[in-house]
Protein backbone atom coordinates (compact mmCIF):
# COMPACT_ATOMS: atom_id res chain seq x y z
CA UNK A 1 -9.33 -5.95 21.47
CA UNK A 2 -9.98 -2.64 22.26
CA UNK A 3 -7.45 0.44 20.97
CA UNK A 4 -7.64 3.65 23.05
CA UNK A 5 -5.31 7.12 21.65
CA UNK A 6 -3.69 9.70 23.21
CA UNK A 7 -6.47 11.80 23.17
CA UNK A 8 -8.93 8.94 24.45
CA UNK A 9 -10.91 8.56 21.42
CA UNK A 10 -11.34 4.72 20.63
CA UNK A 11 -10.50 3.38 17.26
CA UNK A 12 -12.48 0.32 15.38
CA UNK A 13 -9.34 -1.52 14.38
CA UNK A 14 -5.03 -0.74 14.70
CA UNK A 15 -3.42 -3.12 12.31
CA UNK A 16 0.14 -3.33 14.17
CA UNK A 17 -1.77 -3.09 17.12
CA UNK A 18 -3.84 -6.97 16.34
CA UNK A 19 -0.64 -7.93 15.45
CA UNK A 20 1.68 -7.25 18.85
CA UNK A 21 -2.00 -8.69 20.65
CA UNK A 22 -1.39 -11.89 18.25
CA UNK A 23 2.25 -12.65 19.24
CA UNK A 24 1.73 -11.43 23.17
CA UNK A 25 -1.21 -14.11 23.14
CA UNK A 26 0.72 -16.86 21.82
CA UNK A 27 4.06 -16.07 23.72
CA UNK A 28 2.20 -15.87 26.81
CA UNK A 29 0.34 -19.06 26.06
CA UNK A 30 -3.58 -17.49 25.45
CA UNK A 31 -3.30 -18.67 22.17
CA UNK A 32 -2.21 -20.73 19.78
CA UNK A 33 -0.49 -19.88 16.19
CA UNK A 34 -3.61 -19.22 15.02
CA UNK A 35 -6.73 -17.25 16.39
CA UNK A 36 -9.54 -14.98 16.17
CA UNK A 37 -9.79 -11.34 17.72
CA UNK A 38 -12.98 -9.95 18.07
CA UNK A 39 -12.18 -5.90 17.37
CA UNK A 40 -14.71 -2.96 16.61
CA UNK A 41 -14.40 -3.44 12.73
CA UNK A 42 -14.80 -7.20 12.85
CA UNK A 43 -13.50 -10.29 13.63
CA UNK A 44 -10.09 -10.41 12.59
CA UNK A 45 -7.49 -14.15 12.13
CA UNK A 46 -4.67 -13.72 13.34
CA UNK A 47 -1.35 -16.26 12.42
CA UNK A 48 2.31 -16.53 13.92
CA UNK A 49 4.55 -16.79 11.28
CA UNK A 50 8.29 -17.93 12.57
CA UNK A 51 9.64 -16.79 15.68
CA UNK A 52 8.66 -12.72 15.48
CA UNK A 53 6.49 -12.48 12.12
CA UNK A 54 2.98 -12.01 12.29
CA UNK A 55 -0.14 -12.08 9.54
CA UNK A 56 -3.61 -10.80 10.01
CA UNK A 57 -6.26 -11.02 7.69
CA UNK A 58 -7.42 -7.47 7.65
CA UNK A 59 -10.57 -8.26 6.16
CA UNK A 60 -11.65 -6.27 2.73
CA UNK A 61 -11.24 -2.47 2.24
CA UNK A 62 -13.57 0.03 1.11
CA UNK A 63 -12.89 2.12 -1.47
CA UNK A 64 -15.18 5.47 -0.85
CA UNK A 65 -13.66 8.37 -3.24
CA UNK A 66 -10.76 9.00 -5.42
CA UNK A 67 -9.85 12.99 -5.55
CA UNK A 68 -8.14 14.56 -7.91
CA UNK A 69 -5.98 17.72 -6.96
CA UNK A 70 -7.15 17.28 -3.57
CA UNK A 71 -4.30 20.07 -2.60
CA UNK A 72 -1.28 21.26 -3.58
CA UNK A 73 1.95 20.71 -1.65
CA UNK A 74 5.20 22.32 -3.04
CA UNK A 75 3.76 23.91 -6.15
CA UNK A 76 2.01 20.46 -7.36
CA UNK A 77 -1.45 19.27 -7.11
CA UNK A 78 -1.65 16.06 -5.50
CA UNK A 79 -4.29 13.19 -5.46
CA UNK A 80 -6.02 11.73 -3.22
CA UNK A 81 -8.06 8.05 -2.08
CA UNK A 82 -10.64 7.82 0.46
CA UNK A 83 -10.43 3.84 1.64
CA UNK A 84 -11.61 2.36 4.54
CA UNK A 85 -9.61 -0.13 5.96
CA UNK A 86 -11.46 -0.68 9.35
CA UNK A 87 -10.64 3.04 9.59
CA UNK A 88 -11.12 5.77 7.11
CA UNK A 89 -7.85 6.63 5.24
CA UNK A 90 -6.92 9.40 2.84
CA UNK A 91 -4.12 7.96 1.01
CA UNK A 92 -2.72 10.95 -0.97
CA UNK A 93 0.37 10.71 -3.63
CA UNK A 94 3.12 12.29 -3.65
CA UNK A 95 6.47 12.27 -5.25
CA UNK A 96 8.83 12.43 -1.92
CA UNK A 97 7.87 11.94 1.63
CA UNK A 98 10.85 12.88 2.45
CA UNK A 99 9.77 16.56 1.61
CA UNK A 100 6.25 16.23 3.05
CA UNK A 101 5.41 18.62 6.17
CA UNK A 102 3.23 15.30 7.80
CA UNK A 103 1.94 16.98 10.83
CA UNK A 104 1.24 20.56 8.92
CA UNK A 105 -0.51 19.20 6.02
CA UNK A 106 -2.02 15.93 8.34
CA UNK A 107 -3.29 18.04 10.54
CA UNK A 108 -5.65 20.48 7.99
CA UNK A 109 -6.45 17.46 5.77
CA UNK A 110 -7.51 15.01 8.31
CA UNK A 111 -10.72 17.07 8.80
CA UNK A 112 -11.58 18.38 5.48
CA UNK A 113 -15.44 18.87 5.25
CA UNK A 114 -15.19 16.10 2.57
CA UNK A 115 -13.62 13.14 3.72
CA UNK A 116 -16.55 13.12 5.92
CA UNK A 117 -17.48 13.78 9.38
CA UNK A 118 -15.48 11.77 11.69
CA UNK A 119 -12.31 12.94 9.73
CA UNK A 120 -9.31 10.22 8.45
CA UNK A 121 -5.72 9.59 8.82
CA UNK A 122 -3.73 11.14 6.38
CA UNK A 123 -1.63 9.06 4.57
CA UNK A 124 1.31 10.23 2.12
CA UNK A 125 2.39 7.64 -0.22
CA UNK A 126 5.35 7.76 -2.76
CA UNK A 127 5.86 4.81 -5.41
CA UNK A 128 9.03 3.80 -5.25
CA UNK A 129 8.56 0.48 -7.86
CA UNK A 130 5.95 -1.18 -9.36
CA UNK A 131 5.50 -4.23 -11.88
CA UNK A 132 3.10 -6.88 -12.63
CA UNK A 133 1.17 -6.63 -9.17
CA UNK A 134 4.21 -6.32 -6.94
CA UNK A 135 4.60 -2.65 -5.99
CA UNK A 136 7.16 -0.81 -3.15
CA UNK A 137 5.59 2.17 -1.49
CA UNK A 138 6.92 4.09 0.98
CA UNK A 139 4.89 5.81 3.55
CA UNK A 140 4.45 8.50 6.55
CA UNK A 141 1.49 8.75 8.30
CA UNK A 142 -0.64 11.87 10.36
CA UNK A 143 -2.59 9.70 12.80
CA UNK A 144 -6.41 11.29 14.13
CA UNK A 145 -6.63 10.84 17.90
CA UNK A 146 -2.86 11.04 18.34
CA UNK A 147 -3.04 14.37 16.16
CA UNK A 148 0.42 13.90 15.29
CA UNK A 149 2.83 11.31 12.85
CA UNK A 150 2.95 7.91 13.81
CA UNK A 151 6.22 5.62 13.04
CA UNK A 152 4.06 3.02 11.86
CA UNK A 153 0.17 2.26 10.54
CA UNK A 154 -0.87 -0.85 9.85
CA UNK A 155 -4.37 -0.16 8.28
CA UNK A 156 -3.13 2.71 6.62
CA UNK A 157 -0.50 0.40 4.88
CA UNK A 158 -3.70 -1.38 3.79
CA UNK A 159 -5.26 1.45 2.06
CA UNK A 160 -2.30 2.56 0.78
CA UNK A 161 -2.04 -1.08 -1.24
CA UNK A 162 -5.83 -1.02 -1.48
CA UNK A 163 -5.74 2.43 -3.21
CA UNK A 164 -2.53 1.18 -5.67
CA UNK A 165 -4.25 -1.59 -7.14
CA UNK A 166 -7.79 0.08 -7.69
CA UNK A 167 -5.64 2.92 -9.63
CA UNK A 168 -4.14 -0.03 -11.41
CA UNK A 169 -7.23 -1.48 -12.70
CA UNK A 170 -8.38 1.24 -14.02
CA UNK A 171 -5.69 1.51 -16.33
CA UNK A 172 -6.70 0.06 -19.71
CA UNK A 173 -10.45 -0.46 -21.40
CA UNK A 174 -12.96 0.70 -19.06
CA UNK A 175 -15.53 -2.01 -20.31
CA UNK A 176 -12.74 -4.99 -19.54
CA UNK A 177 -13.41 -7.11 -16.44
CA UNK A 178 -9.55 -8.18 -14.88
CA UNK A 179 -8.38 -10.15 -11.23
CA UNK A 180 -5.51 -9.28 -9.96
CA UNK A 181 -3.36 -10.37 -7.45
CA UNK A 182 -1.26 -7.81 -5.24
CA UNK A 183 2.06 -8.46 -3.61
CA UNK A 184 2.78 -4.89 -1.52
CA UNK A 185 5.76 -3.86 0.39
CA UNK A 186 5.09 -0.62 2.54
CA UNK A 187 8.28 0.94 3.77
CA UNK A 188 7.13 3.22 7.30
CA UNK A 189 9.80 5.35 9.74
CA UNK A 190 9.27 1.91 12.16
CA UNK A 191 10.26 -0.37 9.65
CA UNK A 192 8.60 -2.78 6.32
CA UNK A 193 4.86 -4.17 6.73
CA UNK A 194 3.89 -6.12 3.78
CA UNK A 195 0.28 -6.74 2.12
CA UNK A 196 -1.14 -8.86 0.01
CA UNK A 197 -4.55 -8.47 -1.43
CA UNK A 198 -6.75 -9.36 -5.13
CA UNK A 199 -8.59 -7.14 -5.96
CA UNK A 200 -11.06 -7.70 -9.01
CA UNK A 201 -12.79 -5.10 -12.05
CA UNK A 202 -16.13 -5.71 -13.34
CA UNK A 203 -17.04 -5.02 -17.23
CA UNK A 204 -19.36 -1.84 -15.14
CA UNK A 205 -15.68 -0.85 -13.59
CA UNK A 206 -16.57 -1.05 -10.46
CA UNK A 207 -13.47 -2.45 -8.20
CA UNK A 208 -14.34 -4.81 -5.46
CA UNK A 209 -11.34 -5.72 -3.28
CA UNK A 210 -10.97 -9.64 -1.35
CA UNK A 211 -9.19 -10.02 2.05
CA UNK A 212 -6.04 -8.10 2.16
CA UNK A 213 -3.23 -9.68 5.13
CA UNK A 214 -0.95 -7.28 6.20
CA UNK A 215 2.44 -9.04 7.65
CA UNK A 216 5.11 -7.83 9.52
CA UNK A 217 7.97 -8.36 12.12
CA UNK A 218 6.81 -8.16 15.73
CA UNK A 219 9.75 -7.61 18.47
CA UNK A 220 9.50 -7.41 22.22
CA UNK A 221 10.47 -3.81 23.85
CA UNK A 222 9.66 -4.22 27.65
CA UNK A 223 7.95 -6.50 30.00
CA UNK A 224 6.50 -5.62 33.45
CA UNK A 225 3.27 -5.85 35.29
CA UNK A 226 0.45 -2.94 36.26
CA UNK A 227 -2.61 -2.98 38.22
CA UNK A 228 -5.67 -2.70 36.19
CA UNK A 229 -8.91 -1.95 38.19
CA UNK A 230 -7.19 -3.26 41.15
CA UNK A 231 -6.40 -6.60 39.61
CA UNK A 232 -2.72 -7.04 38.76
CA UNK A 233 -2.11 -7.79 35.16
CA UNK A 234 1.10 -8.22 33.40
């Protein structure tokens, strides 16, 4: 799978993206309910779930940098994680993002000198619930390449559970090692992706994360057929 933006920069990986590949491939017969996709961050399993659900193990994120008071947005200083998901992400916290200006505040922070060269996605993030490894986030995204929000981002709604459970364990002792097990439902503009990850805390406190699967509902908008370097393709 190759991804290719507006702007014709190529990302590594598009989490909704391996997922509409998965259920095209098995609805037009390429593939079974299970498979592999070879993509720039990896080799990625894909599943069918039911008739229009779809679950890809994402592989396991990064975490690079937490920020504190990364910027201020209404008045309030608001934090920030640098994860990489197959992508770099800056998953930053905020109390509405209802209130956020996404493609304002996106487009300065998504090329900050020090979330690195290449620049992220911005991510805002708002907790909406959270107990005992189950958490609801809701989330708007500023997307690099399209330079603009996106209704949807799959990797981002990995980093986004990614960066809630390493902020989790490092609640309590710093010298106590804990596994955890996350259950993640990210609410976007397109709709509810879900993730599940464990992530684990060693007695040094350093967080390593497992594979986190990112799930969601997959629906058909249009069908048709092109020509693609003069071969037709549907």
């Amino acid at each position: 799978m190759r991804i290719f933006n507006p702007d014709g920069s190529e990302p590594s990986m598009c989490g909704n993206g391996i997922r509409c590949l998965a259920w095209y491939a098995n609805q037009s017969e390429a593939a079974g309910v299970s498979m592999t996709i070879e993509t720039g961050a990896g080799v990625k399993r894909a599943r069918i779930r039911g008739l229009h659900r779809v679950r890809v193990d994402m592989g396991a994120p990064v975490f690079r940098c937490r920020f504190d008071r990364f910027f201020r947005e209404r008045g309030r200083l608001v934090d920030a994680d640098l994860i990489d998901s197959g992508v770099p992400h800056l998953v930053c916290w905020v109390r509405d993002v209802s209130r956020v200006s996404v493609d304002a505040i996106g487009r300065r922070l998504r090329q900050d000198r020090r979330v690195g060269r290449a620049g992220a996605n911005v991510d805002f993030v708002q907790v909406v619930g959270a107990r005992a490894g189950r958490a609801r986030l809701t989330m708007r995204t500023y997307e690099r390449g399209v330079e603009g929000e996106t209704q949807a981002c799959g990797t981002g709604s990995v980093a986004a559970a990614a960066a809630f459970a390493w902020r989790a364990l490092q609640d309590g002792s710093p010298r106590a090692a804990q596994r955890r097990r996350f259950s993640i439902a990210v609410r976007v503009p397109g709709g509810m992706l879900q993730v599940e990850l464990t992530a684990r805390r060693t007695t040094g406190g350093r967080v390593m994360f497992g594979p986190a699967f990112l799930e969601g509902e997959v629906l058909p908008v249009s069908t048709g057929a092109y020509r693609l370097n003069g071969r037709r393709a549907r």
